[in-house]
PDB file of N, CA and C in Angstrom:
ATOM      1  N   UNK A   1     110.194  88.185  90.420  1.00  0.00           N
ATOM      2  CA  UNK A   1     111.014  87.048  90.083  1.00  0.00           C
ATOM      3  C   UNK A   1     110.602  86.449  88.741  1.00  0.00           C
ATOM      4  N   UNK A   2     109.464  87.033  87.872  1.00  0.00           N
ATOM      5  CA  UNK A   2     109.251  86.746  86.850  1.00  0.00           C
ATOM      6  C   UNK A   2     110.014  86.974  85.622  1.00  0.00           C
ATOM      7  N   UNK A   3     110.563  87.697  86.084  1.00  0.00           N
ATOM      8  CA  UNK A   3     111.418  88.675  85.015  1.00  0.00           C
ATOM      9  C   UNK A   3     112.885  88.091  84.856  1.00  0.00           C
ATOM     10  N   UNK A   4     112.877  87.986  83.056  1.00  0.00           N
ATOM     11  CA  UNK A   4     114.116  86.951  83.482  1.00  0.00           C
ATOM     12  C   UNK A   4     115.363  87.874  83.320  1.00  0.00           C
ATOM     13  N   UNK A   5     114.908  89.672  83.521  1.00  0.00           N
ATOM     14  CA  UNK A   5     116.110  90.007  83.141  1.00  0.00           C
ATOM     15  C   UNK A   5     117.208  90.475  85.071  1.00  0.00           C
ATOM     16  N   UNK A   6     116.394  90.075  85.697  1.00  0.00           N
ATOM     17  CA  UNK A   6     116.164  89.916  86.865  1.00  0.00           C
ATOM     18  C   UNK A   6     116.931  88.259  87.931  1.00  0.00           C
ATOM     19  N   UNK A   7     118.454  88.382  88.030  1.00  0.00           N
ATOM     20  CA  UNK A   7     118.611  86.845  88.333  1.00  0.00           C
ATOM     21  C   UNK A   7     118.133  86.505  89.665  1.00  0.00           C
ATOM     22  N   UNK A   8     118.743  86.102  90.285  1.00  0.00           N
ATOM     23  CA  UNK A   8     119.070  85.405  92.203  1.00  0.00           C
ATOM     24  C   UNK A   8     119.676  86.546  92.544  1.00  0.00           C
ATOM     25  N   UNK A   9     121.087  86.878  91.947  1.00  0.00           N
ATOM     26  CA  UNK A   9     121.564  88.026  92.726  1.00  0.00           C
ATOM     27  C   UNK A   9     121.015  89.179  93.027  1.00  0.00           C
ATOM     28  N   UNK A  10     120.658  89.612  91.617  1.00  0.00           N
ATOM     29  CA  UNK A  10     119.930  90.562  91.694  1.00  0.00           C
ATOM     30  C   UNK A  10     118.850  91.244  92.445  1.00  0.00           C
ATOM     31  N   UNK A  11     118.384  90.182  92.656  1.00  0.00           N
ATOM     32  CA  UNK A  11     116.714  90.004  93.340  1.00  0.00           C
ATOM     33  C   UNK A  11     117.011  90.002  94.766  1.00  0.00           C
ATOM     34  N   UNK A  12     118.335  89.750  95.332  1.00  0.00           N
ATOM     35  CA  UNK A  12     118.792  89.514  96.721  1.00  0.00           C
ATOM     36  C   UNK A  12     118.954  91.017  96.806  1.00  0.00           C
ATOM     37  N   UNK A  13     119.953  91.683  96.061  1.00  0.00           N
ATOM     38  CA  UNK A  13     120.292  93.339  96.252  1.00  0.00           C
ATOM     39  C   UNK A  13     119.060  94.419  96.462  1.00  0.00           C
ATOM     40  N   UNK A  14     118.451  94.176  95.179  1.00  0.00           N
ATOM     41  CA  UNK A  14     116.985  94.778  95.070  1.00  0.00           C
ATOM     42  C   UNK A  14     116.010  94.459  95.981  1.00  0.00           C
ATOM     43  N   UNK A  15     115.871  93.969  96.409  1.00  0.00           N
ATOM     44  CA  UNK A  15     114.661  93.028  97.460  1.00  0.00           C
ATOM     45  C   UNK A  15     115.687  93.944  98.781  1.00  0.00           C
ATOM     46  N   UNK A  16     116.772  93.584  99.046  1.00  0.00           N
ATOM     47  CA  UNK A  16     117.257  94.621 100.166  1.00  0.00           C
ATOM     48  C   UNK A  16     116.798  96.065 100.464  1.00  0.00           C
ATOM     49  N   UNK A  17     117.058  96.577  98.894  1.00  0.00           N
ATOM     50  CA  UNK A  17     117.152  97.836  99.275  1.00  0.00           C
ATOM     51  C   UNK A  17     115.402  97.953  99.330  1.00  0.00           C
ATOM     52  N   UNK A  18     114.663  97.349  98.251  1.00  0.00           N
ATOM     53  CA  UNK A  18     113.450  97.805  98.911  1.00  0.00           C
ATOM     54  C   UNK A  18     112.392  97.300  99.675  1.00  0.00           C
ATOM     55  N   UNK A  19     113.607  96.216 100.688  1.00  0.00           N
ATOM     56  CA  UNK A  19     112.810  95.974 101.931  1.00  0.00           C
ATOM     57  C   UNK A  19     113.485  97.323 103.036  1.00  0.00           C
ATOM     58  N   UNK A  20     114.458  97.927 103.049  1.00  0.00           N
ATOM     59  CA  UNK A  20     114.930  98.507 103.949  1.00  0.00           C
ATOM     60  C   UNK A  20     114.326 100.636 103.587  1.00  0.00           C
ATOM     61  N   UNK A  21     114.144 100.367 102.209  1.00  0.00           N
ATOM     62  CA  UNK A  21     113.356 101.715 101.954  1.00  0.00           C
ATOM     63  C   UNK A  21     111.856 101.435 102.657  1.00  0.00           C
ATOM     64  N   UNK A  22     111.115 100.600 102.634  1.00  0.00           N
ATOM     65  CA  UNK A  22     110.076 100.156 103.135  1.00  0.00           C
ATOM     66  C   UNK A  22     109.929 100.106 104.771  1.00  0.00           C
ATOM     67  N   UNK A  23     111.134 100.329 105.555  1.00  0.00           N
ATOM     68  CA  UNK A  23     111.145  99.979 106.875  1.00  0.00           C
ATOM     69  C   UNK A  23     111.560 101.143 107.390  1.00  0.00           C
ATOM     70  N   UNK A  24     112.394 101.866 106.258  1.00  0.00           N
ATOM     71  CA  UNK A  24     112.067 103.486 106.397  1.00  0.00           C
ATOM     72  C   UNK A  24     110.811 104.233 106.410  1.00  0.00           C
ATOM     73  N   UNK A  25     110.521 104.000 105.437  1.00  0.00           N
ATOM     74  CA  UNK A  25     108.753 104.623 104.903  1.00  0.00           C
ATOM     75  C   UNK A  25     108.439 104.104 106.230  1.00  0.00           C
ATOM     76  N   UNK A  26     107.683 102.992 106.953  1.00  0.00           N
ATOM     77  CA  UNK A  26     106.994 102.405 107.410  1.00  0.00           C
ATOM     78  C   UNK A  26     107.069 102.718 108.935  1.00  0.00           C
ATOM     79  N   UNK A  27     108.847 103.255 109.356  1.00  0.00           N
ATOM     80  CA  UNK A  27     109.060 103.192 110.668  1.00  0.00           C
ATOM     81  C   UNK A  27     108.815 102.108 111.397  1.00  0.00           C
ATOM     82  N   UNK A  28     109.611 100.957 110.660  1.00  0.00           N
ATOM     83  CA  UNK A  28     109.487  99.490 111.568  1.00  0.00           C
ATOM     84  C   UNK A  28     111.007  99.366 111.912  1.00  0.00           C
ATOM     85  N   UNK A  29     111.334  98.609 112.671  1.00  0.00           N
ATOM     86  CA  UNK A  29     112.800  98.110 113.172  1.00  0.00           C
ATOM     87  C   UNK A  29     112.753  97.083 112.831  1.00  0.00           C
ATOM     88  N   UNK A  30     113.724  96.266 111.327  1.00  0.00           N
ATOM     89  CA  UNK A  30     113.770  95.265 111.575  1.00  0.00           C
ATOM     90  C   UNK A  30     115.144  95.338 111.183  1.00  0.00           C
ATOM     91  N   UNK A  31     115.996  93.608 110.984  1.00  0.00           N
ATOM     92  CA  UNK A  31     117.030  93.311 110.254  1.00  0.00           C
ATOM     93  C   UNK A  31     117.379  93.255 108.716  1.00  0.00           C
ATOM     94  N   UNK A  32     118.628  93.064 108.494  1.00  0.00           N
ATOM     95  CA  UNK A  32     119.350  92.747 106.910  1.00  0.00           C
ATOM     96  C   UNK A  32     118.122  92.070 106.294  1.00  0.00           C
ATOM     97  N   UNK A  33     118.503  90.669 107.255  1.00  0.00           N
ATOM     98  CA  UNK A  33     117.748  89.566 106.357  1.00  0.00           C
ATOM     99  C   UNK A  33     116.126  89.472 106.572  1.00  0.00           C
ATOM    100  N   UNK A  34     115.534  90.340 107.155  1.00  0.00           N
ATOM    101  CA  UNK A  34     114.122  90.554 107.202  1.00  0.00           C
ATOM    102  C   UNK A  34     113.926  91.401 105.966  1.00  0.00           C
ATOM    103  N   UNK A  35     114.441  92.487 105.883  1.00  0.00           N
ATOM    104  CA  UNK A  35     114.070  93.508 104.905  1.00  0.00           C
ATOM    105  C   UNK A  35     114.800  92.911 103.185  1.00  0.00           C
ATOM    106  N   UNK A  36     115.532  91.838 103.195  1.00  0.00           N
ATOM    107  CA  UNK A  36     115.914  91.355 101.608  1.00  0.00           C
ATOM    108  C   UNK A  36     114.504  90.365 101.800  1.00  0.00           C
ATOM    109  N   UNK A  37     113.949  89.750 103.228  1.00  0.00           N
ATOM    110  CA  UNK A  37     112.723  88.699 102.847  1.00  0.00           C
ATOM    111  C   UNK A  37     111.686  89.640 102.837  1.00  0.00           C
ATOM    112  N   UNK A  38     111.377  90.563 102.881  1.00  0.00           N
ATOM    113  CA  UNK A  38     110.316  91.599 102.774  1.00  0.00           C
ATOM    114  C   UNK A  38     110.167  92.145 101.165  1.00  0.00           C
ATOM    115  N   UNK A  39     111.414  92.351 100.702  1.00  0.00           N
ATOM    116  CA  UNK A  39     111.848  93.173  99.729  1.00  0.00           C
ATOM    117  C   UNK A  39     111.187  92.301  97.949  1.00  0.00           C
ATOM    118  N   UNK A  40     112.143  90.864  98.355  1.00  0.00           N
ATOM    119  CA  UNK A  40     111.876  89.492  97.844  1.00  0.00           C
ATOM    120  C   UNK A  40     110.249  89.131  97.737  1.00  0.00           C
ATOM    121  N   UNK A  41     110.360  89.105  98.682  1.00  0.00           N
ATOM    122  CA  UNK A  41     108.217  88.596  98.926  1.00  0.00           C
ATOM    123  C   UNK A  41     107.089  89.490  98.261  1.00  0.00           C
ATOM    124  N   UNK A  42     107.916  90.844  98.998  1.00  0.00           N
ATOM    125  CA  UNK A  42     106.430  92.096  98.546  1.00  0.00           C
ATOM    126  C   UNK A  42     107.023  91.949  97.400  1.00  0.00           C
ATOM    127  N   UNK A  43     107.631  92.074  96.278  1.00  0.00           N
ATOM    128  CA  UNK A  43     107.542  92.015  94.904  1.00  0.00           C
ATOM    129  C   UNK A  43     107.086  91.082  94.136  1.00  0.00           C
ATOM    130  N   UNK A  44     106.845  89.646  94.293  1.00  0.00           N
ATOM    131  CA  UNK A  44     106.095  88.925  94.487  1.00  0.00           C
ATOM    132  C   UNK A  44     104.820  89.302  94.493  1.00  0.00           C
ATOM    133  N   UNK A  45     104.609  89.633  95.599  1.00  0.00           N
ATOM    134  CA  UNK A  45     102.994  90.191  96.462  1.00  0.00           C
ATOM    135  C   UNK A  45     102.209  90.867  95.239  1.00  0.00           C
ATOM    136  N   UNK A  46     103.592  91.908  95.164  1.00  0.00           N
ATOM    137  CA  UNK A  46     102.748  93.591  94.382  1.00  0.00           C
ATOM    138  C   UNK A  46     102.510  93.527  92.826  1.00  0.00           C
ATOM    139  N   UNK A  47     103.594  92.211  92.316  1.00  0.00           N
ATOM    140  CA  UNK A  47     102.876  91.883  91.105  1.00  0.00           C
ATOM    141  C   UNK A  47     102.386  90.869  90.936  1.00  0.00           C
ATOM    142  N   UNK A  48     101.607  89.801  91.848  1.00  0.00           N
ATOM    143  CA  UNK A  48     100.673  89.909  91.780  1.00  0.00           C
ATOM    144  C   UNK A  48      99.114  90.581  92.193  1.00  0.00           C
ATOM    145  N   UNK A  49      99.491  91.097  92.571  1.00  0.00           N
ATOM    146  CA  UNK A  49      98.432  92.209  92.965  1.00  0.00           C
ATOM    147  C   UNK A  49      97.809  93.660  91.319  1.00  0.00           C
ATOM    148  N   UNK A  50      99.315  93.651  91.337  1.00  0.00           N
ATOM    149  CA  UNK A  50      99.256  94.942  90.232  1.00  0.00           C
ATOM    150  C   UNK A  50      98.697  94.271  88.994  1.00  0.00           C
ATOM    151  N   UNK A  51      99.316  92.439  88.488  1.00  0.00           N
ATOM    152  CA  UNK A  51      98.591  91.995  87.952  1.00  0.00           C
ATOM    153  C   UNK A  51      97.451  92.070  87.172  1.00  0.00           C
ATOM    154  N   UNK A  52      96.905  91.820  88.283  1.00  0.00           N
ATOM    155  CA  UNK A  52      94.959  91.682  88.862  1.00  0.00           C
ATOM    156  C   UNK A  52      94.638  92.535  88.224  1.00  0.00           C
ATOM    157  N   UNK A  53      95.312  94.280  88.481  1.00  0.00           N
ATOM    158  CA  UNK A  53      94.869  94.931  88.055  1.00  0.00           C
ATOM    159  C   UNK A  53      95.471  95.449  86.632  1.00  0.00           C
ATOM    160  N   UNK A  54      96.086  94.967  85.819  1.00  0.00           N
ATOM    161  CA  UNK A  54      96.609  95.030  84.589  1.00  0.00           C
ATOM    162  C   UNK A  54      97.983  96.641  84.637  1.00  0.00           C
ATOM    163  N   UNK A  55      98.370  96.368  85.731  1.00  0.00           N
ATOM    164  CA  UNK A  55      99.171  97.043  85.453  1.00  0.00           C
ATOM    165  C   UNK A  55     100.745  95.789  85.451  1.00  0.00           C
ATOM    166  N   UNK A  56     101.955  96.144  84.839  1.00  0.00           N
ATOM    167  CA  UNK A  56     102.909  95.168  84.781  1.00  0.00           C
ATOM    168  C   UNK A  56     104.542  96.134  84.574  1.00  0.00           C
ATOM    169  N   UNK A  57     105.021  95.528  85.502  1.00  0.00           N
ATOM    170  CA  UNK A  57     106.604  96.595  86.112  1.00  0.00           C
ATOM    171  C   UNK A  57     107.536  95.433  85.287  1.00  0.00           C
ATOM    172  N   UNK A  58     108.540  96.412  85.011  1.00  0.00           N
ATOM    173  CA  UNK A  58     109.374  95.338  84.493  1.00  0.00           C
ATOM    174  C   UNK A  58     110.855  95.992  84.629  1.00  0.00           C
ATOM    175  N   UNK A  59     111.949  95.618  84.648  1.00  0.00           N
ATOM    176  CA  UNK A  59     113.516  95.675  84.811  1.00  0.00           C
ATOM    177  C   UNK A  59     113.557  96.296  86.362  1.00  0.00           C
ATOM    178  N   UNK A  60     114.814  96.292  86.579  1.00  0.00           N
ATOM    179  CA  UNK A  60     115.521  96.663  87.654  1.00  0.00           C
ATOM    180  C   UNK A  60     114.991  97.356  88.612  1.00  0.00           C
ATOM    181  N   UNK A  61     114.052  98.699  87.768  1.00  0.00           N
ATOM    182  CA  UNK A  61     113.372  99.705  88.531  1.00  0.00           C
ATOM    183  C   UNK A  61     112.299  99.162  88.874  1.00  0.00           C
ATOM    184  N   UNK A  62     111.701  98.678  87.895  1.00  0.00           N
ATOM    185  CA  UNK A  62     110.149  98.125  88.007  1.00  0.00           C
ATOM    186  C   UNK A  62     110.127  96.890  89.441  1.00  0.00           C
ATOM    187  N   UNK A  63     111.448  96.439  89.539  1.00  0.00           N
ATOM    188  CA  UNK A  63     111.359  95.090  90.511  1.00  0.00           C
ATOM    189  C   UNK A  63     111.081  95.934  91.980  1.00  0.00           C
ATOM    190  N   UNK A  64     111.956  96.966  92.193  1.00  0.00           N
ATOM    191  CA  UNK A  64     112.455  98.091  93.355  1.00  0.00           C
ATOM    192  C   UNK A  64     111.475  98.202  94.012  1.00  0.00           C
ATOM    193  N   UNK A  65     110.646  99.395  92.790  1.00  0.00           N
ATOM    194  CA  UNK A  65     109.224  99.972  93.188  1.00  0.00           C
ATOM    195  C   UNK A  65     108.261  98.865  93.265  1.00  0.00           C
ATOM    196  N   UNK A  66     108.321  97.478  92.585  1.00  0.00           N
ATOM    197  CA  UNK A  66     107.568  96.055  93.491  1.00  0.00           C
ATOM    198  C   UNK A  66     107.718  96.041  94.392  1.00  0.00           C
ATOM    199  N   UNK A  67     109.282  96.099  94.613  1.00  0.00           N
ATOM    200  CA  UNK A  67     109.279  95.321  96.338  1.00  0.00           C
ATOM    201  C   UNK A  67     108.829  96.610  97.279  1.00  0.00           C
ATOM    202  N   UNK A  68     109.240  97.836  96.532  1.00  0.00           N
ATOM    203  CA  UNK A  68     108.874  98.284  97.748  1.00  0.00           C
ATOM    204  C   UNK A  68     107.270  98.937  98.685  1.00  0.00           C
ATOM    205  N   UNK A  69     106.383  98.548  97.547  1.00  0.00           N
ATOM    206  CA  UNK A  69     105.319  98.638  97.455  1.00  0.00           C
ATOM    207  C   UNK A  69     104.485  97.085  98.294  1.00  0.00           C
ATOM    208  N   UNK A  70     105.084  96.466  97.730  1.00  0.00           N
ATOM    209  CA  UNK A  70     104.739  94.995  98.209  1.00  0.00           C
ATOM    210  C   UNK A  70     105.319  94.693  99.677  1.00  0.00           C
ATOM    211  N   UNK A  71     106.704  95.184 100.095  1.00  0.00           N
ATOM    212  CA  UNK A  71     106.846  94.996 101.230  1.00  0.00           C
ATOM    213  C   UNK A  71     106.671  95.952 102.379  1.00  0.00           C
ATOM    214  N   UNK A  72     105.954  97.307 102.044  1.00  0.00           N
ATOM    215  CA  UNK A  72     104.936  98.185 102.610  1.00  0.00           C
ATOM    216  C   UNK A  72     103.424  97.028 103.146  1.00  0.00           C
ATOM    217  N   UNK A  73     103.547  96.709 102.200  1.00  0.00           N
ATOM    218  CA  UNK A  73     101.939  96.293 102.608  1.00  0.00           C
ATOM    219  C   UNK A  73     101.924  95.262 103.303  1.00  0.00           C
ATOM    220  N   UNK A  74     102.966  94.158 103.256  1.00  0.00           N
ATOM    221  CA  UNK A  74     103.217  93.065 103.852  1.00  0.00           C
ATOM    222  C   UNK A  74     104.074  93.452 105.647  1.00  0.00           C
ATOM    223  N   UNK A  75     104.085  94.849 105.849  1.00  0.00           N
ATOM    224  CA  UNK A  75     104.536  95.245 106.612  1.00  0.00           C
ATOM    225  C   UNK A  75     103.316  95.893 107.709  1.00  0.00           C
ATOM    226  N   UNK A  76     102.017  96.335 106.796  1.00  0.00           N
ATOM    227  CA  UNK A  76     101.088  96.742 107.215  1.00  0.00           C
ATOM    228  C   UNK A  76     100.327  95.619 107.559  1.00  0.00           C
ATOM    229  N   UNK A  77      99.986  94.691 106.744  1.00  0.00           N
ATOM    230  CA  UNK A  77      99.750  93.248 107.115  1.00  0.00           C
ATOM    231  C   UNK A  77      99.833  92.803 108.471  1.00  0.00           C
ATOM    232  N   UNK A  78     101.410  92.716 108.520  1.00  0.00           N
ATOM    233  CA  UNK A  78     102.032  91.946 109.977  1.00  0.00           C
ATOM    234  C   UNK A  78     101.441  92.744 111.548  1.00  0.00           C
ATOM    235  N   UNK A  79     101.680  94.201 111.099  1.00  0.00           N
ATOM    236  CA  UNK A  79     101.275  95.219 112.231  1.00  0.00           C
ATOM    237  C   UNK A  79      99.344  95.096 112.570  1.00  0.00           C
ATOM    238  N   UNK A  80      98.377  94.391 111.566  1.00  0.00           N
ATOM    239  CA  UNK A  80      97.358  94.397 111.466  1.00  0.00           C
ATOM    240  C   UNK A  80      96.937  92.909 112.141  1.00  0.00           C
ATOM    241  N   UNK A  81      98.332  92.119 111.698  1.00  0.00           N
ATOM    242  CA  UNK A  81      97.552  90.826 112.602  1.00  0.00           C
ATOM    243  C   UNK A  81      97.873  90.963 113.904  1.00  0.00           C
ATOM    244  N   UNK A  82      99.321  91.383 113.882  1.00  0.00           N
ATOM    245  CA  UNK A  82      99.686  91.913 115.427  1.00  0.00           C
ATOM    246  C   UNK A  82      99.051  92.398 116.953  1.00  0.00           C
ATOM    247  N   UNK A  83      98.447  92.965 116.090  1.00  0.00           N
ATOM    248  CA  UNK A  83      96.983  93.694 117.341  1.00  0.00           C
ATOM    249  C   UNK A  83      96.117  93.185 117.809  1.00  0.00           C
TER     250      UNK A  83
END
């Protein structure tokens, strides 16, 4: 969401698809609006994370492979407190 080439809409579509590629990868069952708040968040998450480590994603693709990296882990997360 840093990215200003990146709006609201955008970030709603993208954050979908890679909350729902993520729930593929992951083999979780969830909903629409879980996997655009997964999608949304882990990109968030993953740059700041990737940050940290000086790496930095940027446009359309770069947001994708955020979210979908970020909402992998925030998926592994949930299953970790779960237990």
């Amino acid at each position: 969401m840093q990215n200003p080439g990146v709006g609201w809409i955008a970030a709603i579509i993208i954050g979908g698809i890679a909350g729902w590629l993520a729930e593929m990868f992951m083999k979780s069952n969830m909903g629409v609006l879980m996997n655009i708040i997964l999608g949304i968040v882990g990109a968030i998450v993953a740059n700041v994370l990737l940050g940290v480590l000086g790496i930095s994603l940027a446009g359309w693709l770069g947001y994708l492979v955020a979210g979908f990296i970020g909402a992998c882990i925030l998926i592994a997360v949930g299953r970790m407190i779960k237990r």
